[in-house]
PDB file of N, CA and C in Angstrom:
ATOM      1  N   UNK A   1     119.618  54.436 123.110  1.00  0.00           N
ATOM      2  CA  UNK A   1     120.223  53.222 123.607  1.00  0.00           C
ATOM      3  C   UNK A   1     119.825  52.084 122.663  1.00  0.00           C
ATOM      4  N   UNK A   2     120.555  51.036 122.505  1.00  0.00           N
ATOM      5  CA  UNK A   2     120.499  50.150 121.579  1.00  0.00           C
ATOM      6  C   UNK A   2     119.530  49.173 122.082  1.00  0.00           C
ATOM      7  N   UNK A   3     119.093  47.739 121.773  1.00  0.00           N
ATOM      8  CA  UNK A   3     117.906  47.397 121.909  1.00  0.00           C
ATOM      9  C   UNK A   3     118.557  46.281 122.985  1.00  0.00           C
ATOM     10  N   UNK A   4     119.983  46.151 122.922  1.00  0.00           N
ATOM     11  CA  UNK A   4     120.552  44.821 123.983  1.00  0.00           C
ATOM     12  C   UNK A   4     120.697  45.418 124.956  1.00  0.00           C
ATOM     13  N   UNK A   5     121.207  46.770 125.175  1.00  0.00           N
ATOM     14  CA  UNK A   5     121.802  47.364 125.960  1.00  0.00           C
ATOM     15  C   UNK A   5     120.238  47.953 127.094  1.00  0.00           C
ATOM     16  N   UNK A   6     119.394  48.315 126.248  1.00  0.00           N
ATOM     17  CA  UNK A   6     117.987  48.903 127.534  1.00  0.00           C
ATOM     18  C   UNK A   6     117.093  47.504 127.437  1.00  0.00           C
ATOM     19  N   UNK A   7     117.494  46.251 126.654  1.00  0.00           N
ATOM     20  CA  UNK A   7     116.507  44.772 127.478  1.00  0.00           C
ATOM     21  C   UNK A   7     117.561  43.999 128.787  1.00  0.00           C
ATOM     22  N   UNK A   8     118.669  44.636 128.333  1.00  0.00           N
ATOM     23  CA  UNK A   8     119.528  43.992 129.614  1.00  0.00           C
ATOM     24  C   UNK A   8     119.360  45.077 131.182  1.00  0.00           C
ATOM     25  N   UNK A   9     119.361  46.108 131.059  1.00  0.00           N
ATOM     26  CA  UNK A   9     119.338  47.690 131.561  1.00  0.00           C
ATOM     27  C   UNK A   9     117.710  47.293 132.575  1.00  0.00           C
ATOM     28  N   UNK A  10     116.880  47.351 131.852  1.00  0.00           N
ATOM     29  CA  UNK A  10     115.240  46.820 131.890  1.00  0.00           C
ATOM     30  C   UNK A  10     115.186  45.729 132.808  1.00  0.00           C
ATOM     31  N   UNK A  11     115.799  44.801 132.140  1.00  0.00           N
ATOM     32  CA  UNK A  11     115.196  43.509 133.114  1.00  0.00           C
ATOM     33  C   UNK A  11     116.194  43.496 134.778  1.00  0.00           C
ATOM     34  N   UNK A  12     117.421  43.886 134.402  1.00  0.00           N
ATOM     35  CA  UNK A  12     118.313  44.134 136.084  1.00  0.00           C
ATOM     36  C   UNK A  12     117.415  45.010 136.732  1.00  0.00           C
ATOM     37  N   UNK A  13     117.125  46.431 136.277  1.00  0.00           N
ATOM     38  CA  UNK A  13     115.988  47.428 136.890  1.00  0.00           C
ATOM     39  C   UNK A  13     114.768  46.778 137.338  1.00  0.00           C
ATOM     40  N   UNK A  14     114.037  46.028 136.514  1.00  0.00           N
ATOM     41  CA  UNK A  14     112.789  45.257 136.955  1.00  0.00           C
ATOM     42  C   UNK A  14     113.087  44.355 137.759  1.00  0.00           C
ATOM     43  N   UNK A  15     114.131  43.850 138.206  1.00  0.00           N
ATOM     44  CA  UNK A  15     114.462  42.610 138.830  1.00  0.00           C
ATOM     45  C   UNK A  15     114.201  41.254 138.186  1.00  0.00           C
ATOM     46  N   UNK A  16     114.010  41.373 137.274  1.00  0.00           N
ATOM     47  CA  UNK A  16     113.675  40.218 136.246  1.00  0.00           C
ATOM     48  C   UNK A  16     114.650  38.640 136.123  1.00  0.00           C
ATOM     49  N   UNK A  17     115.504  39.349 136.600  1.00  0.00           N
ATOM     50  CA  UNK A  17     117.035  38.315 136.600  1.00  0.00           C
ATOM     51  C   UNK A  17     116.907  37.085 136.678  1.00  0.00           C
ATOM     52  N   UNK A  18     116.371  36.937 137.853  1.00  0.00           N
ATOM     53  CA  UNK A  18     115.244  35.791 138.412  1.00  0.00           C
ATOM     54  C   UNK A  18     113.829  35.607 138.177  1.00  0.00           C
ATOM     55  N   UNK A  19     113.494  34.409 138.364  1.00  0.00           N
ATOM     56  CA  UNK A  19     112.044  34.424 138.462  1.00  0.00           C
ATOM     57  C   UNK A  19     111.244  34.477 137.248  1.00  0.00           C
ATOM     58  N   UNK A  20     110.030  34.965 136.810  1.00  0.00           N
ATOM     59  CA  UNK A  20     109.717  35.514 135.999  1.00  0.00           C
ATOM     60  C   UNK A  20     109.978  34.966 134.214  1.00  0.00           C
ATOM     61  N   UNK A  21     110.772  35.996 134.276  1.00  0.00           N
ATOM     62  CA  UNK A  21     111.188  36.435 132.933  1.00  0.00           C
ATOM     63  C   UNK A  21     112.889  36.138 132.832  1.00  0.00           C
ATOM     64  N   UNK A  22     113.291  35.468 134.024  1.00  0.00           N
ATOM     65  CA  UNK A  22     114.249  34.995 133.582  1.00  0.00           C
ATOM     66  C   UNK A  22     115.462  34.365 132.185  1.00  0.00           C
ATOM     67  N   UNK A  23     114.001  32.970 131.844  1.00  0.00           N
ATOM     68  CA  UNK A  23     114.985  32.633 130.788  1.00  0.00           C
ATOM     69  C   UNK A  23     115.218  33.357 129.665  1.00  0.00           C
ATOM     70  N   UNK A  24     114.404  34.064 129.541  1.00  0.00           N
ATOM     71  CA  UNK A  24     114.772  35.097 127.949  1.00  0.00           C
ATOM     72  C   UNK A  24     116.024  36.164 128.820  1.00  0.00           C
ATOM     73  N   UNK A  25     116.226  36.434 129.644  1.00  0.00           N
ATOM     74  CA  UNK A  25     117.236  37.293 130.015  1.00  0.00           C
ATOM     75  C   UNK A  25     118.362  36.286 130.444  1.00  0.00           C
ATOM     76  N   UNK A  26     118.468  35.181 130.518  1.00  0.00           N
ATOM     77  CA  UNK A  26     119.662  34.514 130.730  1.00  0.00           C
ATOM     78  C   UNK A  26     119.811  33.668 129.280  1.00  0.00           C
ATOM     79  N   UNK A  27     118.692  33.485 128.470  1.00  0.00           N
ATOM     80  CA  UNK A  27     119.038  33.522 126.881  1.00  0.00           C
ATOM     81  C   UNK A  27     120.332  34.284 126.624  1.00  0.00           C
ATOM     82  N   UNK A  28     119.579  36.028 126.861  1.00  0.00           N
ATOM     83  CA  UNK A  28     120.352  37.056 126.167  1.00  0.00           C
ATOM     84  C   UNK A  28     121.517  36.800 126.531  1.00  0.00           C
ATOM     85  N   UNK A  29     121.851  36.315 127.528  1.00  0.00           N
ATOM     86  CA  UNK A  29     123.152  36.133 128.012  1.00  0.00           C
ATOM     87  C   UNK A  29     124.013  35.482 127.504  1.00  0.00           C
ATOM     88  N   UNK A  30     123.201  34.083 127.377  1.00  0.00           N
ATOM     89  CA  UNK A  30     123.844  32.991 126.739  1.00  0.00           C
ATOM     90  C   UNK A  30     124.497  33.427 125.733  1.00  0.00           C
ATOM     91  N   UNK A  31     123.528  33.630 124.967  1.00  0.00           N
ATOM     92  CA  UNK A  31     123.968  33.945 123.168  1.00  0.00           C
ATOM     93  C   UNK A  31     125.217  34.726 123.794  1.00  0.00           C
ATOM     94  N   UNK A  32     125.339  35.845 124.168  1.00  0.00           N
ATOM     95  CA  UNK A  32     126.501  36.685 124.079  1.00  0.00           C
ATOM     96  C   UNK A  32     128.036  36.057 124.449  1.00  0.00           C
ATOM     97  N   UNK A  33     127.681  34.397 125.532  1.00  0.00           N
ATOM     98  CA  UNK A  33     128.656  34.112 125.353  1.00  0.00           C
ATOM     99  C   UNK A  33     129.070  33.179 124.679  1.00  0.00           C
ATOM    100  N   UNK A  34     128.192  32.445 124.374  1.00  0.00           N
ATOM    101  CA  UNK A  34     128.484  31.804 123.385  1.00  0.00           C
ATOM    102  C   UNK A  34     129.229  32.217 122.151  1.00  0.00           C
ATOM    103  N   UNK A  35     128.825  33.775 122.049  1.00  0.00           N
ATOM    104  CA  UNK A  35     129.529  34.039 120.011  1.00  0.00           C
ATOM    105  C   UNK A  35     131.216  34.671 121.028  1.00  0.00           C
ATOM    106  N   UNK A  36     131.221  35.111 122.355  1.00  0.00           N
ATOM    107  CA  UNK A  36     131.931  35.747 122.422  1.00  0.00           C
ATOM    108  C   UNK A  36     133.131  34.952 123.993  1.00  0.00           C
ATOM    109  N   UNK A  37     132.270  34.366 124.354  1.00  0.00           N
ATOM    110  CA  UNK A  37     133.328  33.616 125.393  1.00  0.00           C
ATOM    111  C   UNK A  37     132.710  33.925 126.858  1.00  0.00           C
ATOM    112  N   UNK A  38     132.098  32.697 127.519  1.00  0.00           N
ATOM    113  CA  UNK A  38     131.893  32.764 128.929  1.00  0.00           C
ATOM    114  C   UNK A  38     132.826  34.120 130.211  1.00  0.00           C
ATOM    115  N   UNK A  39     133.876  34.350 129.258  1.00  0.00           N
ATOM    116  CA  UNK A  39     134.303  36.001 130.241  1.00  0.00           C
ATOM    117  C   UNK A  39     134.711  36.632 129.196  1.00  0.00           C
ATOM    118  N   UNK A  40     133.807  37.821 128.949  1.00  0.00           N
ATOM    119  CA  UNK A  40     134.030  38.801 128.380  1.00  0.00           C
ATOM    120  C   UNK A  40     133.721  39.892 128.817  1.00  0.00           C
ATOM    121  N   UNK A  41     134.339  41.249 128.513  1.00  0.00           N
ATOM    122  CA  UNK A  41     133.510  42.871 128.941  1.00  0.00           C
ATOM    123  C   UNK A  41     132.826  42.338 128.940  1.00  0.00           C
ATOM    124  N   UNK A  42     131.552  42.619 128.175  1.00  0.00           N
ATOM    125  CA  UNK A  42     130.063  42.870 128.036  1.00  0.00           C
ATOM    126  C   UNK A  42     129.442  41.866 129.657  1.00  0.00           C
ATOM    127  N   UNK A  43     130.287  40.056 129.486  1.00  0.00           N
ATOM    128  CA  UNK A  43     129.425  39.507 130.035  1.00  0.00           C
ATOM    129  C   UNK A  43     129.331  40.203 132.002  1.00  0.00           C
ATOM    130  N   UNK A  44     130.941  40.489 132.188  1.00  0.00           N
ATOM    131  CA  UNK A  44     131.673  41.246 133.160  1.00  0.00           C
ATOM    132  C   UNK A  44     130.892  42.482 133.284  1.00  0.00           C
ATOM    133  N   UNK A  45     130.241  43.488 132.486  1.00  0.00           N
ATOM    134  CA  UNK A  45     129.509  44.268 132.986  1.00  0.00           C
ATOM    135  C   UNK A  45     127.925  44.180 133.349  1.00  0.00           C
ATOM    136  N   UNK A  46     127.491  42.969 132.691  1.00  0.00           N
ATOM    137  CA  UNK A  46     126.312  42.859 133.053  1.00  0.00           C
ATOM    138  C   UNK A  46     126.222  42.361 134.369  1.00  0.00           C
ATOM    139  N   UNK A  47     127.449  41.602 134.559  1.00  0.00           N
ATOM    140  CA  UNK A  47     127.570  40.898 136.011  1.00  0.00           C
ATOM    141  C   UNK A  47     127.088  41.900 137.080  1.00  0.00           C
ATOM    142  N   UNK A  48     128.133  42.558 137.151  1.00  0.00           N
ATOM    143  CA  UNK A  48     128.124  43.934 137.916  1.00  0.00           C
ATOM    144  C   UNK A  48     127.431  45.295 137.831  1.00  0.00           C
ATOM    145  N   UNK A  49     126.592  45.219 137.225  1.00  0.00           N
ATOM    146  CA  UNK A  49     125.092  45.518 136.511  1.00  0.00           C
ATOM    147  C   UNK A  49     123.907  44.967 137.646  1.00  0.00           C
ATOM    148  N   UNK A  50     123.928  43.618 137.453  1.00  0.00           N
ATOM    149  CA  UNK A  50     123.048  43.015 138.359  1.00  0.00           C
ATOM    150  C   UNK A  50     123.020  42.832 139.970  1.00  0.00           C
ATOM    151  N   UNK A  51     124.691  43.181 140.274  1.00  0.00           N
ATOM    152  CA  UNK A  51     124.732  43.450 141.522  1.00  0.00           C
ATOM    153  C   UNK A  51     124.419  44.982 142.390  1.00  0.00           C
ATOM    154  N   UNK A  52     124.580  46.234 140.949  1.00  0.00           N
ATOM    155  CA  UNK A  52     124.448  47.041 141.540  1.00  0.00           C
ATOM    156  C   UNK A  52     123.688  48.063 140.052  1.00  0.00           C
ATOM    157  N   UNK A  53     122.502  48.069 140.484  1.00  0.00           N
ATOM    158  CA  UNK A  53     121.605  48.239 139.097  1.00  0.00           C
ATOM    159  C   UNK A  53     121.143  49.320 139.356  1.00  0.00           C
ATOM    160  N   UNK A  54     121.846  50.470 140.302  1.00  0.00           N
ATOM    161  CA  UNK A  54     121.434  52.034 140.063  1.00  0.00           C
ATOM    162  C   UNK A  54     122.980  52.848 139.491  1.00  0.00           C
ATOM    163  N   UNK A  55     123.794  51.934 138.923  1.00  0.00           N
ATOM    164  CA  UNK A  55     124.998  52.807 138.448  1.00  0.00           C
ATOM    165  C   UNK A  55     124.803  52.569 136.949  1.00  0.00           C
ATOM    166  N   UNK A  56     124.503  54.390 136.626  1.00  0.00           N
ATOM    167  CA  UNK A  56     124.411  54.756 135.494  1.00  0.00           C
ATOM    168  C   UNK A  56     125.891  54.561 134.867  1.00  0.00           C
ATOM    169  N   UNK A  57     126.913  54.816 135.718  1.00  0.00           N
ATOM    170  CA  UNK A  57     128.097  54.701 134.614  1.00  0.00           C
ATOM    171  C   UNK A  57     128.634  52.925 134.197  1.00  0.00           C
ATOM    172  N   UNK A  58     128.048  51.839 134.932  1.00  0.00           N
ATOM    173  CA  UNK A  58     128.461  50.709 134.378  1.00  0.00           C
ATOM    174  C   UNK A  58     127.308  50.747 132.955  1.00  0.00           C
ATOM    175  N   UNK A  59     126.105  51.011 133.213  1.00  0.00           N
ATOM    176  CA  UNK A  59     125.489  51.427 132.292  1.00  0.00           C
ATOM    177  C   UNK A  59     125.706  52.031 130.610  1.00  0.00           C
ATOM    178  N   UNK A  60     126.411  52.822 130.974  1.00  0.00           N
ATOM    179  CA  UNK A  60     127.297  53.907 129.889  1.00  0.00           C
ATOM    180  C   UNK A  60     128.266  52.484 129.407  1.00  0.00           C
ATOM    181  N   UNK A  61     128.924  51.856 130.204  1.00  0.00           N
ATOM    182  CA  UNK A  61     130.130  51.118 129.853  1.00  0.00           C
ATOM    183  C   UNK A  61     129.637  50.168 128.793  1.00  0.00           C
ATOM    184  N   UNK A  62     128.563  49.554 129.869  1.00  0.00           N
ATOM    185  CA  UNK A  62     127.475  48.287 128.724  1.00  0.00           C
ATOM    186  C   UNK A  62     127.506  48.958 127.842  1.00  0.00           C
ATOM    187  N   UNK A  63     126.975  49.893 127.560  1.00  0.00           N
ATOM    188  CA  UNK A  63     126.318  50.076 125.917  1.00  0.00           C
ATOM    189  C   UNK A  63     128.284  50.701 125.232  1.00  0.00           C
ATOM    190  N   UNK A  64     128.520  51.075 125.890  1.00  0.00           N
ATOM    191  CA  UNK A  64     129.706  51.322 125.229  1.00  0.00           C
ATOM    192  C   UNK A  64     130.632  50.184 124.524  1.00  0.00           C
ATOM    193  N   UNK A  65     130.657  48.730 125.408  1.00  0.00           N
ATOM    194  CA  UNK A  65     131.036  47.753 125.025  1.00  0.00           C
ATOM    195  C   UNK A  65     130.147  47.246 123.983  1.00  0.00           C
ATOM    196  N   UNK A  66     128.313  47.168 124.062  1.00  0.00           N
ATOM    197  CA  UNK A  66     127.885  46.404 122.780  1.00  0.00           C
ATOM    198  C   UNK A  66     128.407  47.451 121.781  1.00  0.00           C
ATOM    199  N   UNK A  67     128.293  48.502 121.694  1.00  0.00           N
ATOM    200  CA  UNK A  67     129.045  49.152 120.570  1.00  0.00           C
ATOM    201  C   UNK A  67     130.685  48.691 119.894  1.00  0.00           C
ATOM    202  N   UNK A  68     131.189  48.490 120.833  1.00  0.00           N
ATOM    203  CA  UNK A  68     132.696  48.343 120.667  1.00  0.00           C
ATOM    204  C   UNK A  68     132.775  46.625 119.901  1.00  0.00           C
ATOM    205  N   UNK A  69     131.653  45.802 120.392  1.00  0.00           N
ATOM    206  CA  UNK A  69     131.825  44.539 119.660  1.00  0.00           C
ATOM    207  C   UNK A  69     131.149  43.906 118.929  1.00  0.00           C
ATOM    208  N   UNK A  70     130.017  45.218 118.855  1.00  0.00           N
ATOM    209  CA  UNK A  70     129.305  45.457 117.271  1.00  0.00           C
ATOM    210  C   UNK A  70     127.883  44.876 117.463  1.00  0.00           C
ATOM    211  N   UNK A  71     127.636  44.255 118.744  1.00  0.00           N
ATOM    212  CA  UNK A  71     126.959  43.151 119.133  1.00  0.00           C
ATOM    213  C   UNK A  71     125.107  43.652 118.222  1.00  0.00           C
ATOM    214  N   UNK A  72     125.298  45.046 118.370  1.00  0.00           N
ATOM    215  CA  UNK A  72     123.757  45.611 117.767  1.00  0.00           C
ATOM    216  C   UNK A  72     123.482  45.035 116.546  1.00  0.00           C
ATOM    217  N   UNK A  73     124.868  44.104 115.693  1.00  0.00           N
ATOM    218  CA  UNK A  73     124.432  44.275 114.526  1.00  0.00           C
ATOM    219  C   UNK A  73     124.406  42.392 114.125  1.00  0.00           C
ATOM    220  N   UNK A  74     124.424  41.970 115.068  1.00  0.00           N
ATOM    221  CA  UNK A  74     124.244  40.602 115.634  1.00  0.00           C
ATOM    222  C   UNK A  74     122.395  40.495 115.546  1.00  0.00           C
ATOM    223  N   UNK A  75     121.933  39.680 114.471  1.00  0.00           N
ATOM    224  CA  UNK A  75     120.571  39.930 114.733  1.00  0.00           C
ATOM    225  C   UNK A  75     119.708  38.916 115.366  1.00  0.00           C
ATOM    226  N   UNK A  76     120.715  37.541 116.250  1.00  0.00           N
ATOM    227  CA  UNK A  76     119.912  36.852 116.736  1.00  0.00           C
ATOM    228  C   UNK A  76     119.906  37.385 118.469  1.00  0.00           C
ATOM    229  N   UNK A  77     120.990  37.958 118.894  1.00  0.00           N
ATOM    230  CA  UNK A  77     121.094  38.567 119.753  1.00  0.00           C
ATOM    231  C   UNK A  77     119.641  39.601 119.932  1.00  0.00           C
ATOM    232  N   UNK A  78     119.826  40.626 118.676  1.00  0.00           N
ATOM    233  CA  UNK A  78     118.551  41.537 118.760  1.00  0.00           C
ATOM    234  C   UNK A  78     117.403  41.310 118.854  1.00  0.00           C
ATOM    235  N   UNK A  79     117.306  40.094 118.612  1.00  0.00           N
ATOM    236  CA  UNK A  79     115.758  39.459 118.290  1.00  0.00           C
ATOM    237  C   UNK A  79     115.786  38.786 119.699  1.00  0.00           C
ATOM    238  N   UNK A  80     116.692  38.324 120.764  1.00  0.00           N
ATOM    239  CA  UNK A  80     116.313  37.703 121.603  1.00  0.00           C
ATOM    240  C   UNK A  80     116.335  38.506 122.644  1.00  0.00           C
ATOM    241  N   UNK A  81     117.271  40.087 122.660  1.00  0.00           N
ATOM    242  CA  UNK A  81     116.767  40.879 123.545  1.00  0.00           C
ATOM    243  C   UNK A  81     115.766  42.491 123.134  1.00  0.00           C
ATOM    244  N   UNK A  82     114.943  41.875 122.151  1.00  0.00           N
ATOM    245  CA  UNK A  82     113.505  42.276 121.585  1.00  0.00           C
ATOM    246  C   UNK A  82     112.523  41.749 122.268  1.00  0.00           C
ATOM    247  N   UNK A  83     112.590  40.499 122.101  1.00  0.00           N
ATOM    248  CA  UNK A  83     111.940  39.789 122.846  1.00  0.00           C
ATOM    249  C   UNK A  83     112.066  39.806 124.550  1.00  0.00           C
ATOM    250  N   UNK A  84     113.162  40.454 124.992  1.00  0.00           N
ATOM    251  CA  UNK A  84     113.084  40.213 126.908  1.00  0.00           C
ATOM    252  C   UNK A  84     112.507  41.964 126.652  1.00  0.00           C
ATOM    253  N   UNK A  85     112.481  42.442 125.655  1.00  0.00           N
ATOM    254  CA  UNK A  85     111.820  43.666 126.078  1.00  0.00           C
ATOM    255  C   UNK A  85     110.447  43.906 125.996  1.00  0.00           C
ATOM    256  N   UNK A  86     109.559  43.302 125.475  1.00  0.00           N
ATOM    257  CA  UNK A  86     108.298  42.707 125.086  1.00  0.00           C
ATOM    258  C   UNK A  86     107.488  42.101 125.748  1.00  0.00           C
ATOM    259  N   UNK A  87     108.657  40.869 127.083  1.00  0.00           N
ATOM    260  CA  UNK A  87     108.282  40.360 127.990  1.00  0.00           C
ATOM    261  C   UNK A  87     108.198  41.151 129.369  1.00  0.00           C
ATOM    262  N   UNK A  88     108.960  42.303 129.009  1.00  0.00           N
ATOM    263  CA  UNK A  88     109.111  43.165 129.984  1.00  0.00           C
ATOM    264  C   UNK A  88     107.991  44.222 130.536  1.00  0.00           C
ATOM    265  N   UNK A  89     107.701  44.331 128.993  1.00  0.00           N
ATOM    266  CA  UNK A  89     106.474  45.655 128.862  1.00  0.00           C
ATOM    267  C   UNK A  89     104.859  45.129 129.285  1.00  0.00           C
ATOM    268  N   UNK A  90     104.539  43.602 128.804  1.00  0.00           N
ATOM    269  CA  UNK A  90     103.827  42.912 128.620  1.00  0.00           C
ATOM    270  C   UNK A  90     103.460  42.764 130.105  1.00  0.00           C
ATOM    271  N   UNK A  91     104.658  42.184 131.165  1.00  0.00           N
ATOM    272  CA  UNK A  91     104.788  41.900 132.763  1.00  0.00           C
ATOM    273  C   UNK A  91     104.354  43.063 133.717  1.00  0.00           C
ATOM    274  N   UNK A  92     104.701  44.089 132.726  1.00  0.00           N
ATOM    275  CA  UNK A  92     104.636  44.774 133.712  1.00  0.00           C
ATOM    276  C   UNK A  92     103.372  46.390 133.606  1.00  0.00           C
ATOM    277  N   UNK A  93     102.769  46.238 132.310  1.00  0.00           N
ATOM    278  CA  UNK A  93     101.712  46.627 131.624  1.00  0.00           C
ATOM    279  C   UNK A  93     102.733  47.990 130.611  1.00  0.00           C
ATOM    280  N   UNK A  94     103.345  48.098 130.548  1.00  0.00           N
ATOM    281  CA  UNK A  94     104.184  49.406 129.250  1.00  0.00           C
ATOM    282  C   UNK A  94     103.305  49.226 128.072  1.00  0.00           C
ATOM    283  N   UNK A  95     102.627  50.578 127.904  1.00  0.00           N
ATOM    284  CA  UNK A  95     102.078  50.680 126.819  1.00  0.00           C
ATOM    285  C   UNK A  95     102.627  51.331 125.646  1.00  0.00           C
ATOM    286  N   UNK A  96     103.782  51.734 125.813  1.00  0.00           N
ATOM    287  CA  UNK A  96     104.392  53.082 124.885  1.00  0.00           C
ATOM    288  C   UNK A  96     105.696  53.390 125.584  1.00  0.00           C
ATOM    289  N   UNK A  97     106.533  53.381 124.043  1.00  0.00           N
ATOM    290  CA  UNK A  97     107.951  53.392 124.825  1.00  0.00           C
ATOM    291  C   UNK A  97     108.609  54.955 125.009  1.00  0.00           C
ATOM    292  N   UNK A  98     108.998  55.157 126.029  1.00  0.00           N
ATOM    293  CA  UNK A  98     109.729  56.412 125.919  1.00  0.00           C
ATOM    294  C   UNK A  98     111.176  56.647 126.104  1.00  0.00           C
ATOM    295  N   UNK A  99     111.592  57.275 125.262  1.00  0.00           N
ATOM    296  CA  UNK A  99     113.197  57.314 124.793  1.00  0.00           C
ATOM    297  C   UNK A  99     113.524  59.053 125.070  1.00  0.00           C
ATOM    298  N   UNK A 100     114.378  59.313 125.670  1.00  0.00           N
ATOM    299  CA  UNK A 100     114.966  60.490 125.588  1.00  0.00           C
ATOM    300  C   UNK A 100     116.507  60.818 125.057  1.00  0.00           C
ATOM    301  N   UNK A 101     116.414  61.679 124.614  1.00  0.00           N
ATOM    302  CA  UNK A 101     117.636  61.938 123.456  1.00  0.00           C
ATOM    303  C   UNK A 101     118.211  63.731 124.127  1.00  0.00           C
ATOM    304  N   UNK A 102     119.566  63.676 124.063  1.00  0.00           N
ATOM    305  CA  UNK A 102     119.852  64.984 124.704  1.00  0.00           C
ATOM    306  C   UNK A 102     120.851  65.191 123.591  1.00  0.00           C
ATOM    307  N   UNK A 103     120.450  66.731 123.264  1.00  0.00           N
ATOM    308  CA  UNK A 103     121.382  67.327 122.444  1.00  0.00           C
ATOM    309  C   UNK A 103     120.635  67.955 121.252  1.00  0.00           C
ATOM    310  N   UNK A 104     120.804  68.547 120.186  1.00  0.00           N
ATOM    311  CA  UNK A 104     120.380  69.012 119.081  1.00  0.00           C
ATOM    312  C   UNK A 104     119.881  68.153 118.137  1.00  0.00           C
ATOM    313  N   UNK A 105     118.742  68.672 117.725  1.00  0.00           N
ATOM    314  CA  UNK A 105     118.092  67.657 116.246  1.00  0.00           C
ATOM    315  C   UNK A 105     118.630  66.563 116.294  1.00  0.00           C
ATOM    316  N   UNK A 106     118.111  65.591 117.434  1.00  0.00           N
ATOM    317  CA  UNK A 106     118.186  64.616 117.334  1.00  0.00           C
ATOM    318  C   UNK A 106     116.750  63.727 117.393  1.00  0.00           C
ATOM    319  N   UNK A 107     116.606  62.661 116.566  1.00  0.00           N
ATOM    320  CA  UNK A 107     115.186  61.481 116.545  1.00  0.00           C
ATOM    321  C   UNK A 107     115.784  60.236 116.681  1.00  0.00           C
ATOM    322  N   UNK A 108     115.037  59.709 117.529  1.00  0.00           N
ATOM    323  CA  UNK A 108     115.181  58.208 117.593  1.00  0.00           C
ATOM    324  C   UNK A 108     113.936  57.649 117.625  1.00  0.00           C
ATOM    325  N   UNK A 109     114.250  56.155 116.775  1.00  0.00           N
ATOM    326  CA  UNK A 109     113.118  55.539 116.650  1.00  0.00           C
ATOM    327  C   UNK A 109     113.605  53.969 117.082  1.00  0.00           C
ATOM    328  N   UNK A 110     112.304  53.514 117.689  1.00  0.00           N
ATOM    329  CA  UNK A 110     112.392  52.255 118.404  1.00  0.00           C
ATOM    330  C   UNK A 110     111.575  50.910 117.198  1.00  0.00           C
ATOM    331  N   UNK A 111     112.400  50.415 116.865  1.00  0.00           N
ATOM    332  CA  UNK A 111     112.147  48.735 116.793  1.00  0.00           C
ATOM    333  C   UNK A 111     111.241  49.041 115.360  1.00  0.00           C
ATOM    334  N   UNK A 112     111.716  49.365 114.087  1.00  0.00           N
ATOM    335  CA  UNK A 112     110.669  49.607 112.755  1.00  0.00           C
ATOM    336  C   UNK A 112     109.498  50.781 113.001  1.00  0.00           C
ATOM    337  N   UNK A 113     109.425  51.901 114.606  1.00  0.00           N
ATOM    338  CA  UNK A 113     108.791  52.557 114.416  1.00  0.00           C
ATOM    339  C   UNK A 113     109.591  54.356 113.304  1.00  0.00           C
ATOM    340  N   UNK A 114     108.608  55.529 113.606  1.00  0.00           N
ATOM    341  CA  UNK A 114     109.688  56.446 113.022  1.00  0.00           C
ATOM    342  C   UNK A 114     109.553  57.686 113.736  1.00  0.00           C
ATOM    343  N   UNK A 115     110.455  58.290 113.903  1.00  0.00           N
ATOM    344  CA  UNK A 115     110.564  59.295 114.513  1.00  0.00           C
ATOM    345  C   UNK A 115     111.259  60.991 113.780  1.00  0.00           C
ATOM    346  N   UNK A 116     110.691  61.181 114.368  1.00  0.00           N
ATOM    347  CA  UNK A 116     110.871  63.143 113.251  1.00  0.00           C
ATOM    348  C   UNK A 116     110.966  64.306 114.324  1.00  0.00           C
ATOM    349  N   UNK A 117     111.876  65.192 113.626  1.00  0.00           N
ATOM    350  CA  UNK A 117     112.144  66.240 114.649  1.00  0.00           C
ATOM    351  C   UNK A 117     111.140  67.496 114.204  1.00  0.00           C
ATOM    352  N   UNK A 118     110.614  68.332 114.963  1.00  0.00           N
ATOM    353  CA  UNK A 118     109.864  69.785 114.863  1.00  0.00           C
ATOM    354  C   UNK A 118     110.630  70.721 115.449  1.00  0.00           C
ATOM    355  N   UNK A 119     111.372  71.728 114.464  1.00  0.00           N
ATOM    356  CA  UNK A 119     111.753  73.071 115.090  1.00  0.00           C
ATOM    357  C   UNK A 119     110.490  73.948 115.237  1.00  0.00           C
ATOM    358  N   UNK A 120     111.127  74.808 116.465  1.00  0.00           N
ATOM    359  CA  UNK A 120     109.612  76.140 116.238  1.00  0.00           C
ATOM    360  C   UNK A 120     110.894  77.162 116.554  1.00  0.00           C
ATOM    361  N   UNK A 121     110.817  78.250 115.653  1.00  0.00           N
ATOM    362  CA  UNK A 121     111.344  79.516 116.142  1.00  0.00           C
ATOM    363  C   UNK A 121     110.844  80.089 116.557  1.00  0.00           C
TER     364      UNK A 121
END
């Protein structure tokens, strides 16, 4: 998952929306509409994201839309939902991130770390 898509994902799950850790998650927001327009997909799924934050398939959609409008490659965006993920881990004590990947020889690596695959026959 991309880094906008699990700090937006993260903070609806944590309840973060409010309160808290709010303004860096209504930052992330901002920015997105700002480059892209107060109603857009993305902003439309996060909406409905926050109202109902155990549906994996609006989930799928989010990240399907930052893909579709490239938003990952937007780097003030990334840096500001880097940062709600940081605030996230920090709030809530995350010491170590865990990512799961389904399918064949696949590695993912989080945020300048690196990741490597081990076959065993």
């Amino acid at each position: 998952m991309d880094p906008i898509t699990t700090a937006i994902v993260a903070a609806v799950a944590a309840g973060v929306t409010q309160g808290t850790i709010a303004d860096t998650y209504n930052g992330v927001k901002q920015l997105i509409k700002t480059k892209f327009g107060n109603k857009n997909d993305v902003i439309d799924i996060i909406e409905i994201l926050e109202k109902d934050q155990c549906s994996d398939g609006y989930r799928l959609v989010l990240q399907e839309k930052i893909q579709k409008y490239q938003l990952e490659k937007d780097i003030e965006i990334v840096d500001a939902a880097e940062k709600l993920i940081d605030q996230i881990k920090k709030s809530f004590g995350v010491k170590k991130n865990v990512m799961e990947a389904k399918g064949k020889f696949i590695a993912q690596a989080y945020h300048k770390s690196k990741a490597s695959i081990t076959i065993n026959h």
